[in-house]
N, C-alpha and C. Protein backbone atom coordinates (compact mmCIF):
# COMPACT_ATOMS: atom_id res chain seq x y z
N UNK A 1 0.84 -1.18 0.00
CA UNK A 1 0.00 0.00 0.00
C UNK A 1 0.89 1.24 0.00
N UNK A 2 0.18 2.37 -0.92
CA UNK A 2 0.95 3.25 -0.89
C UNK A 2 0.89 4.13 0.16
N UNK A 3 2.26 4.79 0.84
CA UNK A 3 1.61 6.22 1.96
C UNK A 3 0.98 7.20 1.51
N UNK A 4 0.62 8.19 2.25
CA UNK A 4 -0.45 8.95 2.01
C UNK A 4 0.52 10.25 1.55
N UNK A 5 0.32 10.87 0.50
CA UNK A 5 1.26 11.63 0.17
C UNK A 5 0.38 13.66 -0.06
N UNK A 6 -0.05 13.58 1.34
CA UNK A 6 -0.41 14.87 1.33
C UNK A 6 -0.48 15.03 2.98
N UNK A 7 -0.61 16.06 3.58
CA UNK A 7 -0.69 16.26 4.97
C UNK A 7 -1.99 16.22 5.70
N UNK A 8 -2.04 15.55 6.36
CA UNK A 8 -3.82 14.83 6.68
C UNK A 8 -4.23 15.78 7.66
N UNK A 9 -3.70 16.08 8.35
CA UNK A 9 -3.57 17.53 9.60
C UNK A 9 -4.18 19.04 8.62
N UNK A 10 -3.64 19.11 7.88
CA UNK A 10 -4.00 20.38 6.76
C UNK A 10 -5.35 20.02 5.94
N UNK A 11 -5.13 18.87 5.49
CA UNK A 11 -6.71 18.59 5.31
C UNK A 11 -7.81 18.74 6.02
N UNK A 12 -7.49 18.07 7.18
CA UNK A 12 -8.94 17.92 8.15
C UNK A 12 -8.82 19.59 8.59
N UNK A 13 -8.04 20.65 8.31
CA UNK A 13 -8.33 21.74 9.02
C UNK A 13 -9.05 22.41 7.73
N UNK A 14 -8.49 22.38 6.48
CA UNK A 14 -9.68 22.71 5.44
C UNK A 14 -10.87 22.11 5.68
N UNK A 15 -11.06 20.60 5.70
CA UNK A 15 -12.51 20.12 5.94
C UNK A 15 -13.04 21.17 6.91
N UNK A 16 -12.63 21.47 7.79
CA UNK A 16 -13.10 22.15 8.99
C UNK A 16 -13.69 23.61 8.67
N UNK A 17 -12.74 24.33 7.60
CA UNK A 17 -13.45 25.43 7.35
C UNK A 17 -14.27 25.75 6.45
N UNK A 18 -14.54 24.44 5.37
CA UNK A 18 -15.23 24.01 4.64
C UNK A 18 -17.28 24.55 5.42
N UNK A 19 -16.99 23.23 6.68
CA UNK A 19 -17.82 23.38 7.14
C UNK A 19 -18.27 24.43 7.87
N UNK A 20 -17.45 24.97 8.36
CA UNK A 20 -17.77 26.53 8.77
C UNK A 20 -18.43 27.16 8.15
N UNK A 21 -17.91 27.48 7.12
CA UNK A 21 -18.26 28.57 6.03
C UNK A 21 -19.59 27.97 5.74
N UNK A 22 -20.07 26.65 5.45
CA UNK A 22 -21.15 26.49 4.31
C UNK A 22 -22.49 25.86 5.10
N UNK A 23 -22.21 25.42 6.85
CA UNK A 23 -22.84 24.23 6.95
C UNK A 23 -22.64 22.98 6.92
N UNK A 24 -23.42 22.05 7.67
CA UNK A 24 -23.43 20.62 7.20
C UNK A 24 -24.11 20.40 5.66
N UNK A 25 -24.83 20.96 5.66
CA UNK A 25 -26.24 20.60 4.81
C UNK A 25 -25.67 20.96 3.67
N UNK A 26 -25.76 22.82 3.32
CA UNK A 26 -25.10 23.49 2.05
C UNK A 26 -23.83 22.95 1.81
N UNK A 27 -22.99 21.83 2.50
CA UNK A 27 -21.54 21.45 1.81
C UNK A 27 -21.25 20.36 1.20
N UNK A 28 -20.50 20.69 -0.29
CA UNK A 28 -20.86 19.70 -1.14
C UNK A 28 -19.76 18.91 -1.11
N UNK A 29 -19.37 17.67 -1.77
CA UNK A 29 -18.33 17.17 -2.11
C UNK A 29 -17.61 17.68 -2.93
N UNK A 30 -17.89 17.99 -4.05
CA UNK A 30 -16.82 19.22 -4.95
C UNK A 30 -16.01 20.54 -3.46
N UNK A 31 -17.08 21.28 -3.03
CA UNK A 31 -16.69 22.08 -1.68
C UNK A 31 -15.30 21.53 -1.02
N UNK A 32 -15.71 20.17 -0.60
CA UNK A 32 -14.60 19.42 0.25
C UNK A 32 -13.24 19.57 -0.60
N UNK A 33 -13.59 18.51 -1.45
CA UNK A 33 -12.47 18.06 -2.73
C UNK A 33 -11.29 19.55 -3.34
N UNK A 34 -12.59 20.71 -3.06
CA UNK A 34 -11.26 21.78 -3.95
C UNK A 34 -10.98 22.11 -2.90
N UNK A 35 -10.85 22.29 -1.54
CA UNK A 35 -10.70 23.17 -0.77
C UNK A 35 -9.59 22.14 0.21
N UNK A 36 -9.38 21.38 0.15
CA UNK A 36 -8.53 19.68 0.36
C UNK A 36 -7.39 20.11 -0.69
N UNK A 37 -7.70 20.19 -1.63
CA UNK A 37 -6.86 19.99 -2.88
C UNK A 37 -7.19 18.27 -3.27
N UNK A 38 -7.46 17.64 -2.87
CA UNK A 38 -7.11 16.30 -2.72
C UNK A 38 -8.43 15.58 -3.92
N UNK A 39 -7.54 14.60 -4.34
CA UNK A 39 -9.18 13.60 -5.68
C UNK A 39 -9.75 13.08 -4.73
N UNK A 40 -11.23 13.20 -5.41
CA UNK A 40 -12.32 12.33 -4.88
C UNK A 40 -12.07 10.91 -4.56
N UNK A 41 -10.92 10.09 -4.59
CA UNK A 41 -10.91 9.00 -4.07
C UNK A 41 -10.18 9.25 -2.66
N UNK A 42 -8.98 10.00 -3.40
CA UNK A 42 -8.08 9.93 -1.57
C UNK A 42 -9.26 10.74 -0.75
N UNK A 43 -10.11 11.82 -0.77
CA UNK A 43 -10.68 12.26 0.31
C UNK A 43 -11.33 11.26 0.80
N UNK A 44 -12.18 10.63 0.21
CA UNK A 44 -13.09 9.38 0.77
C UNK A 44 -12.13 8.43 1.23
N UNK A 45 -11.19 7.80 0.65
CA UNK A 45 -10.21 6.66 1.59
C UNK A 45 -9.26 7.60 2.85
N UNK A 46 -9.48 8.66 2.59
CA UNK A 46 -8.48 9.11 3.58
C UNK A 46 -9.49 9.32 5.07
N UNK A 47 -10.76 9.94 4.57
CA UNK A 47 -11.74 10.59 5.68
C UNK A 47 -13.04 9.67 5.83
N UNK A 48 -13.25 8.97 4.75
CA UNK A 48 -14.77 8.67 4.90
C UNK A 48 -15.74 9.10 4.02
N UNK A 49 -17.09 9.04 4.40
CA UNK A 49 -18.40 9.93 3.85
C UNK A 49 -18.14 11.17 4.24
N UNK A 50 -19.52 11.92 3.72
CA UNK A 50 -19.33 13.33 4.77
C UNK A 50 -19.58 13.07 5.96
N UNK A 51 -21.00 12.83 6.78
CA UNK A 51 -21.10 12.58 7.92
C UNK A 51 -19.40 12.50 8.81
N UNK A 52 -18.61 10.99 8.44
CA UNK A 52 -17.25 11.40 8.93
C UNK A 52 -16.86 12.42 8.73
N UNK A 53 -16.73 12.86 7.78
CA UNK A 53 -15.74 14.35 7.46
C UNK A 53 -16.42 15.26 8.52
N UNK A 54 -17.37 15.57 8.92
CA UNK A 54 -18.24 16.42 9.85
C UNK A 54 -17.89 15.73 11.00
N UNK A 55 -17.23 14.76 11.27
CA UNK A 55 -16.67 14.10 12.75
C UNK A 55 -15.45 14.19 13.09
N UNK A 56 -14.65 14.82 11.67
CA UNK A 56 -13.45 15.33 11.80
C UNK A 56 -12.91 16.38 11.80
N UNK A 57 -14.15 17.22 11.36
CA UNK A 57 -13.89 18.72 11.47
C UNK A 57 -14.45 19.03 12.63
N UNK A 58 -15.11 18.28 13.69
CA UNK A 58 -15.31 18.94 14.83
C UNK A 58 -13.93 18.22 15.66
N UNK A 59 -13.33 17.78 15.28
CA UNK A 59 -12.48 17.03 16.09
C UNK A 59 -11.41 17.84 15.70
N UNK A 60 -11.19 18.36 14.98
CA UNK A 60 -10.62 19.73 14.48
C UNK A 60 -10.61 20.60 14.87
N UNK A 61 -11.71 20.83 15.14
CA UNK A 61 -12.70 21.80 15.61
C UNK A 61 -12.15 22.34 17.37
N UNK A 62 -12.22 21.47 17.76
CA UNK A 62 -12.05 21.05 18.91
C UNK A 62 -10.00 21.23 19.45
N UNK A 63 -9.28 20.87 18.85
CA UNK A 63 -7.90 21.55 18.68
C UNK A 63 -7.89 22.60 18.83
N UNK A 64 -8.50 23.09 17.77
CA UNK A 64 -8.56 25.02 17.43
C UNK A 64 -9.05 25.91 18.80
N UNK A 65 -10.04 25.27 19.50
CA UNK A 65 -10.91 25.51 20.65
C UNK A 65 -9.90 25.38 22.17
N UNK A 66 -8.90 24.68 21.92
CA UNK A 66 -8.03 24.24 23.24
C UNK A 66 -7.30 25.51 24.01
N UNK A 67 -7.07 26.77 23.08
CA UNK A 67 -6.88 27.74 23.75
C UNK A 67 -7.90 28.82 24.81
N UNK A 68 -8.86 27.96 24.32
CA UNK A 68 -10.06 28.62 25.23
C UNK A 68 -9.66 28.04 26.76
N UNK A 69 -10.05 26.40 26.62
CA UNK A 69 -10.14 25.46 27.82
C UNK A 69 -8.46 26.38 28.81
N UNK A 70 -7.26 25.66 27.99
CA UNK A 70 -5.79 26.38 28.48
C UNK A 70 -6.25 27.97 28.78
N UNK A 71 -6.75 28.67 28.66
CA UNK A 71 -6.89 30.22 28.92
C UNK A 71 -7.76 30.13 30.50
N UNK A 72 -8.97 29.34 30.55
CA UNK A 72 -9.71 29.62 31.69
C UNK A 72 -9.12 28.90 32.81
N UNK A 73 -7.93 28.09 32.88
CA UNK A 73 -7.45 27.18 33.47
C UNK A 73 -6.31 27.81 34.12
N UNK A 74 -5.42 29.15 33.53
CA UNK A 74 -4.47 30.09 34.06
C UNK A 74 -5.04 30.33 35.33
N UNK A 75 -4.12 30.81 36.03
CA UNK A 75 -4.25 31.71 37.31
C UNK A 75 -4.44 32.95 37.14
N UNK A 76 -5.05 33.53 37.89
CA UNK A 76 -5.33 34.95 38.06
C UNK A 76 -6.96 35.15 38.48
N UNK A 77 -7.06 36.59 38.35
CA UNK A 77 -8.38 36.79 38.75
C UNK A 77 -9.75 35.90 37.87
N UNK A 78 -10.54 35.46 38.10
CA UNK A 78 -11.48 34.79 37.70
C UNK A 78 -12.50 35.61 37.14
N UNK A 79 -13.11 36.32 36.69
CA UNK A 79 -13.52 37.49 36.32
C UNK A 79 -12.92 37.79 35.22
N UNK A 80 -11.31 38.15 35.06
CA UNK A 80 -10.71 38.77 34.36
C UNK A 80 -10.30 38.14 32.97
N UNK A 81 -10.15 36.34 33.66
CA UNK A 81 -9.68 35.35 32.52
C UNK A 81 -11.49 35.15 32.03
N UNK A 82 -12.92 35.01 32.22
CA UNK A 82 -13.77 34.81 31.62
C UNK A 82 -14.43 36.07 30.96
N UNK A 83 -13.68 37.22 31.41
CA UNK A 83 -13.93 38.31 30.59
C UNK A 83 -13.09 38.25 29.07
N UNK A 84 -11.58 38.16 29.46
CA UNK A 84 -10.50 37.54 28.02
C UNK A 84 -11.47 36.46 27.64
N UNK A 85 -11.82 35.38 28.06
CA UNK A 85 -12.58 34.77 26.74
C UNK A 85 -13.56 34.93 26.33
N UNK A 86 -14.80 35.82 26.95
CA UNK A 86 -15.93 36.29 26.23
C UNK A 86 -15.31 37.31 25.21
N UNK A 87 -14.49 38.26 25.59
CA UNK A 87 -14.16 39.12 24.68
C UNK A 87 -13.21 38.07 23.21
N UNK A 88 -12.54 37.31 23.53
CA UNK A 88 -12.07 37.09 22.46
C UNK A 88 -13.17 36.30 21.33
N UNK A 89 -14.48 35.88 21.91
CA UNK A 89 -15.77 35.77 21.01
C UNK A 89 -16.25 36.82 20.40
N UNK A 90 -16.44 37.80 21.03
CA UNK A 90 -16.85 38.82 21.01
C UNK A 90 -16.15 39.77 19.57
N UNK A 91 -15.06 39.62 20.24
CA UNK A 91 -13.80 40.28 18.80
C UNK A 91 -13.57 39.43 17.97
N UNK A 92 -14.02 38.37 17.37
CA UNK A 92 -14.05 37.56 16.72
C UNK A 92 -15.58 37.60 15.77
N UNK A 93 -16.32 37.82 17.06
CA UNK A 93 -17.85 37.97 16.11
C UNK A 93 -18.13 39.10 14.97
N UNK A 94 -17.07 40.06 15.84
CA UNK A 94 -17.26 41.25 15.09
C UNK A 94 -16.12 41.46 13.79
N UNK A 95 -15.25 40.64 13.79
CA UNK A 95 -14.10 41.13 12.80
C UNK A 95 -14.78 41.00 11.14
N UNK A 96 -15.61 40.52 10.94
CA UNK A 96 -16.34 40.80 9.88
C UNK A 96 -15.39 39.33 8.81
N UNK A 97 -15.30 38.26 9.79
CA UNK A 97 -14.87 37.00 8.68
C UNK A 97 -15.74 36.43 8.07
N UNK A 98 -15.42 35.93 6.80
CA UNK A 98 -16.60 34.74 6.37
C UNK A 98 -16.82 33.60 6.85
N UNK A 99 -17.01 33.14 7.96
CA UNK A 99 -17.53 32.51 8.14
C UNK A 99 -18.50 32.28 9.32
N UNK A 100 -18.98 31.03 9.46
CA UNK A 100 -20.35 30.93 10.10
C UNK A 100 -20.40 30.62 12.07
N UNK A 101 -19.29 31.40 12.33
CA UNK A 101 -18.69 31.47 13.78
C UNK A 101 -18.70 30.00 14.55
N UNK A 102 -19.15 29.82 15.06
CA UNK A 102 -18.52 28.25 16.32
C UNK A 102 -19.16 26.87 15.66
N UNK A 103 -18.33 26.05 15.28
CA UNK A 103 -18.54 24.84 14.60
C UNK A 103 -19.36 24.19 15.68
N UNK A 104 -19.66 24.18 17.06
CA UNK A 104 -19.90 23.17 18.23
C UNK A 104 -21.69 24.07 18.04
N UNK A 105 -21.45 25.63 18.03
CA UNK A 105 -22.84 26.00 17.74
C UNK A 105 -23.82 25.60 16.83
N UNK A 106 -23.12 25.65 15.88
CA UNK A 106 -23.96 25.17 14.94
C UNK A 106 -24.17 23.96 14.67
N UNK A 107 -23.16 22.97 15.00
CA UNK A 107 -23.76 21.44 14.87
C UNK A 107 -24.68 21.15 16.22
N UNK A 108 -24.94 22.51 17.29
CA UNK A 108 -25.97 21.92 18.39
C UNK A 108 -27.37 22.42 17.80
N UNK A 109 -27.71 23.02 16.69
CA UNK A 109 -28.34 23.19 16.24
C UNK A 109 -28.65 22.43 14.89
N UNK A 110 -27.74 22.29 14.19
CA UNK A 110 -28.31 21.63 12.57
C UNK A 110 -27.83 19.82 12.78
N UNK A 111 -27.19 19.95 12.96
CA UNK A 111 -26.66 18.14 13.05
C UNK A 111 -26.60 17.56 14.37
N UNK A 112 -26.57 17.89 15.39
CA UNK A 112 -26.28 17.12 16.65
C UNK A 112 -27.92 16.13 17.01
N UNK A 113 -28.65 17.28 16.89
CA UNK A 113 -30.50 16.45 17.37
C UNK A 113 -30.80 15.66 16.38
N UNK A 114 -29.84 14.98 15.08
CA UNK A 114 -30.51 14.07 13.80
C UNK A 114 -28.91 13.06 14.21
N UNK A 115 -28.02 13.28 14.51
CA UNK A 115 -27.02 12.14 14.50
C UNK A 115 -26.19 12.04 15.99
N UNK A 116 -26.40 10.97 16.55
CA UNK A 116 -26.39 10.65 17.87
C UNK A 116 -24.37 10.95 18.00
N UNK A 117 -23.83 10.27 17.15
CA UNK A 117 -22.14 10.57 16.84
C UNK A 117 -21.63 11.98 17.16
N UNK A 118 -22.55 12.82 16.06
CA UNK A 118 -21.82 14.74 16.49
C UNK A 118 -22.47 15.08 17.68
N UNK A 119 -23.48 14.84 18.45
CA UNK A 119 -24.02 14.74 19.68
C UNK A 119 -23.11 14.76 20.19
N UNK A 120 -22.64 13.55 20.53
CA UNK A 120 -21.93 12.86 21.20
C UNK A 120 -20.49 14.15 21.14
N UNK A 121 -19.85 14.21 20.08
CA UNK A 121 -18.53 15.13 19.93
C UNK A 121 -18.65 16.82 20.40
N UNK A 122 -19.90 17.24 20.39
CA UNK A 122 -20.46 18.70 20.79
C UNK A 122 -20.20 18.75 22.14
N UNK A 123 -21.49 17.46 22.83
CA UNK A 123 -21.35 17.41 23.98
C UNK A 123 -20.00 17.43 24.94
N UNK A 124 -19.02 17.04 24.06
CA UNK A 124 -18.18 16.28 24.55
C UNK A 124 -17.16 17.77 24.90
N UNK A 125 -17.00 18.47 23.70
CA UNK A 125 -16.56 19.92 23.60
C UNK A 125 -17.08 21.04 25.04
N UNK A 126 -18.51 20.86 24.77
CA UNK A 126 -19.47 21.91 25.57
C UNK A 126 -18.88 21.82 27.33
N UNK A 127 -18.43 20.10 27.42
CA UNK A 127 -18.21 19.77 28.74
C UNK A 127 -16.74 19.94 29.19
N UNK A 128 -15.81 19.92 27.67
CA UNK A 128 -14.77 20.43 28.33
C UNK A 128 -14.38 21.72 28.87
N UNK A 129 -15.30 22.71 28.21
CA UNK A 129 -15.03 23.91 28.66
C UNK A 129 -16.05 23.97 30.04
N UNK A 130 -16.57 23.68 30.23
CA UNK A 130 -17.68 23.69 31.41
C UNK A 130 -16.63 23.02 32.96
N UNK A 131 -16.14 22.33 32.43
CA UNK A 131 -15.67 21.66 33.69
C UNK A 131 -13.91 22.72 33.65
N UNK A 132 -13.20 23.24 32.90
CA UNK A 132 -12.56 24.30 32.73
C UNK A 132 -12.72 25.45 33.66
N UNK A 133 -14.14 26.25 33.94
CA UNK A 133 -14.84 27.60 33.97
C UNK A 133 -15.26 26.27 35.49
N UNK A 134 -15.91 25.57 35.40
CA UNK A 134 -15.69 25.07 36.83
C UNK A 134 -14.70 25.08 37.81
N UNK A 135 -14.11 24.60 37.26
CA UNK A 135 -12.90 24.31 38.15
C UNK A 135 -12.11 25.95 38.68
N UNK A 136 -12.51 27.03 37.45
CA UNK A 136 -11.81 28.49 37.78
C UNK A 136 -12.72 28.97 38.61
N UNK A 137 -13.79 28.78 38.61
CA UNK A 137 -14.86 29.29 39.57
C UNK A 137 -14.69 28.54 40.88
N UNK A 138 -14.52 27.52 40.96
CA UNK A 138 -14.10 26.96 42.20
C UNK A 138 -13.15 27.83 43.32
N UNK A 139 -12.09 27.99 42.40
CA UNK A 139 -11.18 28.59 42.52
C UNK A 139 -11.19 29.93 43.26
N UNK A 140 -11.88 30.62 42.54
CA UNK A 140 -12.28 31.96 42.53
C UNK A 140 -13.23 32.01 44.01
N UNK A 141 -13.78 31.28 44.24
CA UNK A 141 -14.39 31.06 45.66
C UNK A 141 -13.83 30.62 46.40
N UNK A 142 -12.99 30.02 46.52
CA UNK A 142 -11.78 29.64 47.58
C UNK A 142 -11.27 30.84 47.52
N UNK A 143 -10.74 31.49 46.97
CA UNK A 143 -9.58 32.62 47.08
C UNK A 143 -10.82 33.86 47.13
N UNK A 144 -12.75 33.91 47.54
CA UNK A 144 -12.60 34.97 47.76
C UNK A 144 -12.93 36.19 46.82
N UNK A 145 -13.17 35.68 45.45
CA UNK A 145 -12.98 36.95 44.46
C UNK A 145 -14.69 36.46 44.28
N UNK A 146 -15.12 35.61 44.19
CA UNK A 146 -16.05 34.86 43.94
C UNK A 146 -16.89 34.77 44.99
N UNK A 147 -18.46 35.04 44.95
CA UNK A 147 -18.81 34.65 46.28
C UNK A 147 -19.41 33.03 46.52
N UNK A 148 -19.15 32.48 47.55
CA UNK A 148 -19.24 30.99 47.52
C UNK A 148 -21.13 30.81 47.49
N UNK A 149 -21.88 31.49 47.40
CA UNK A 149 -23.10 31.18 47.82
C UNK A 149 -23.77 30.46 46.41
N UNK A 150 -23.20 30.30 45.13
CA UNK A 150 -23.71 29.77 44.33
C UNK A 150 -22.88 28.71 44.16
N UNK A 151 -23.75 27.34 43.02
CA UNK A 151 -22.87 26.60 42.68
C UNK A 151 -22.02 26.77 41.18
N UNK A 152 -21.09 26.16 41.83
CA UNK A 152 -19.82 26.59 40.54
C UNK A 152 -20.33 25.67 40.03
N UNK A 153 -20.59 24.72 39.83
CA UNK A 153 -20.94 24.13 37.97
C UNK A 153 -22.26 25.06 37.54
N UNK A 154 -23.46 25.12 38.43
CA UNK A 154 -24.08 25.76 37.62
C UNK A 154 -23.70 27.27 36.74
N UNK A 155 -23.07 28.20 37.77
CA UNK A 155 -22.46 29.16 37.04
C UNK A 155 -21.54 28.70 35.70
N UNK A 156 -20.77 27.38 35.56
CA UNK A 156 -19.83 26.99 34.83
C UNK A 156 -20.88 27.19 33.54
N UNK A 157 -22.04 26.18 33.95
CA UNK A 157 -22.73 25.55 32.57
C UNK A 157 -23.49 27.15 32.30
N UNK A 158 -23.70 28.34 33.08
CA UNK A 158 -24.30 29.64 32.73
C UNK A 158 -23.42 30.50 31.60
N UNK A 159 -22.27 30.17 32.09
CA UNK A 159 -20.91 30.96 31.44
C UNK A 159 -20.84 30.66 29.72
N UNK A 160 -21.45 29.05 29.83
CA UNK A 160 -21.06 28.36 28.71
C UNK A 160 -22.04 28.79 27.69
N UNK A 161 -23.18 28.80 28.60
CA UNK A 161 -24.26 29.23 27.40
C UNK A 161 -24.47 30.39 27.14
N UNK A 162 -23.65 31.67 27.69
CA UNK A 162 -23.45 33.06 27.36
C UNK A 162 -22.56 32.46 26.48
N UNK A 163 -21.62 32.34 26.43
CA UNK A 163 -20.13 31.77 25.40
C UNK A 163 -20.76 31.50 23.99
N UNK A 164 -21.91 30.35 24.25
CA UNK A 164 -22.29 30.11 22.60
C UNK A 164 -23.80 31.18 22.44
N UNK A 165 -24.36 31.86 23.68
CA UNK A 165 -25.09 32.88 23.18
C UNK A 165 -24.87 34.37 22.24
N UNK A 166 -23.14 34.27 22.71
CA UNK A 166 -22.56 35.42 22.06
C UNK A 166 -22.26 34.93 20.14
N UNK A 167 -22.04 33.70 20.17
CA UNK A 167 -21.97 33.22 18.99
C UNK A 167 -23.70 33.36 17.65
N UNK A 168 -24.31 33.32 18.76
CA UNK A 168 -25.62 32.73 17.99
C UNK A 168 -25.84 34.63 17.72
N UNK A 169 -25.86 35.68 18.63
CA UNK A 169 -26.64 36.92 18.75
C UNK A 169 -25.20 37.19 17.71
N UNK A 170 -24.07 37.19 17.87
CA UNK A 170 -23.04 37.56 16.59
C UNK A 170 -23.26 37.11 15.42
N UNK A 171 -24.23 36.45 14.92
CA UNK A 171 -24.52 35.73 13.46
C UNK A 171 -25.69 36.39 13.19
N UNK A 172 -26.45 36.12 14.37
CA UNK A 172 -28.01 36.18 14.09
C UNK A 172 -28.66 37.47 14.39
N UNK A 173 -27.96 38.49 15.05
CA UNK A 173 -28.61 39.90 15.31
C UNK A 173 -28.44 41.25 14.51
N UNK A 174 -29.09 42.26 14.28
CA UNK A 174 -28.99 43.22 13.18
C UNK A 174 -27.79 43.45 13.79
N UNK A 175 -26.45 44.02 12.32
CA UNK A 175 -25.65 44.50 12.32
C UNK A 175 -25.44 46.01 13.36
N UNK A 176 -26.39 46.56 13.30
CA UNK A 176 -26.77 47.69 13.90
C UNK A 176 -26.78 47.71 14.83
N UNK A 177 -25.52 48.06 16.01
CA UNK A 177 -25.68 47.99 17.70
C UNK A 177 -25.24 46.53 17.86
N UNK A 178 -24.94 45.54 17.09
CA UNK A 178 -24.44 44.09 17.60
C UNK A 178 -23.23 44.10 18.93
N UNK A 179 -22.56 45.34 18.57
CA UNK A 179 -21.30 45.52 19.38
C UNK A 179 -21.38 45.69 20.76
N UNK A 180 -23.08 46.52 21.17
CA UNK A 180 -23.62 46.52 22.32
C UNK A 180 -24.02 45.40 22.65
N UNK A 181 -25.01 44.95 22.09
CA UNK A 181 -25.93 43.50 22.68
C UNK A 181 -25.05 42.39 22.81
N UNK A 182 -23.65 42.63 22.26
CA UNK A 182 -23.09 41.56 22.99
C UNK A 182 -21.96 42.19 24.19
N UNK A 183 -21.50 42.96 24.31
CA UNK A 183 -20.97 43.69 25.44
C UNK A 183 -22.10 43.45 26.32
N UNK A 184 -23.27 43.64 26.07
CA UNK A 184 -24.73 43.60 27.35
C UNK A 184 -24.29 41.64 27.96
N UNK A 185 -24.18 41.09 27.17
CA UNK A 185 -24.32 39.96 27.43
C UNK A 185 -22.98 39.37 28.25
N UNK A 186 -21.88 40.14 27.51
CA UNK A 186 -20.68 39.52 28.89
C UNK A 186 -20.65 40.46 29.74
N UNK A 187 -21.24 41.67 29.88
CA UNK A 187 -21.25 42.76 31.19
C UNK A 187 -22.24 41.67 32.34
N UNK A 188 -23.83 41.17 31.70
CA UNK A 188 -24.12 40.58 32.71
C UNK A 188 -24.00 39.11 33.07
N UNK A 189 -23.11 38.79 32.27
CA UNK A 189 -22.50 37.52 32.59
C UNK A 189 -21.43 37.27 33.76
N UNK A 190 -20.27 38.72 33.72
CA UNK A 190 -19.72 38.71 34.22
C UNK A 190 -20.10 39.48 36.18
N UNK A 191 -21.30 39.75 35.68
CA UNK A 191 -21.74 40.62 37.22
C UNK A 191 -22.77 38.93 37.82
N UNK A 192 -23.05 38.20 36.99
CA UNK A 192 -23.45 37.18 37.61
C UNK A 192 -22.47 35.98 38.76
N UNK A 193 -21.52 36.55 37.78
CA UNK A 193 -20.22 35.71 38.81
C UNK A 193 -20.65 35.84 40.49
């Protein structure tokens, strides 16, 4: 058998923005194939169907995402590191890229409730950052900055769903004032702490 004579790492990160940009649904195999560089046979022997290819771009997906988890996991004020990562959504929502912002958002919406597999890989994402923002909130109440009277996972799993709320209101809200309504959303995210 012959080796694989292209970089499989560079692929699955095109697959990845493939799907960004277009969807599960709107992305075609031609889509994949030019944006791969790669022939319609090696993509399929290399990745699979699409469905796989959509199990590898969240797994992709999910790499790209690790500076979030490593960021809330630093030391320092607790407040300050979940403010740096709302804002870096935030400045991200707004930089005016093409594409269709958080791969984990949108497959909890278009593909996760029809295929039990990307379920499974979302979930799997959603919980690493949750138990991340847990564990800093923990933290943050031991040391005091935090007041202990709530529970830190629930705040964790609150944090999380501001995190992909800022994603959904950055796609989905008039251009007009977006810059506020999501500043509104980590101002009272962060006074919920």
């Amino acid at each position: 058998m012959r080796p694989r004579e292209f970089d499989s790492e560079a692929a699955a990160d095109a697959i990845m923005r493939v799907f960004l940009k277009h969807g599960y649904a709107a992305t075609s195999m031609d889509d994949l194939i030019r944006e791969t560089g790669l022939s319609r046979s090696s993509i399929y022997n290399a990745f699979g169907s699409k469905q796989q290819m959509y199990q590898v771009a969240l797994q992709q997906y999910h790499k790209t995402t690790s500076a979030n988890v490593n960021l809330v996991a630093q030391d320092g004020p607790v407040k300050d590191i979940v403010r740096k990562l709302m804002m870096s959504v935030v400045n991200d929502e707004l930089s005016g890229r093409d594409d269709r912002g958080c791969l984990v958002a949108n497959s909890s919406l278009d593909v996760a409730p029809h295929d039990p597999q990307i379920a499974a890989l979302v979930a799997d994402h959603l919980t690493r950052l949750e138990n991340a923002l847990n564990a800093a909130i923990k933290r943050g109440q031991e040391k005091n900055e935090l007041s202990g009277d709530r529970d830190s996972r629930a705040l964790a799993r609150f944090v999380v769903s501001s995190v992909q709320g800022l994603r959904v209101m950055g796609k989905g809200s008039a251009e007009q004032g977006r810059r506020r309504r999501l500043l509104d959303i980590v101002n009272i995210t962060l006074d919920a702490l």
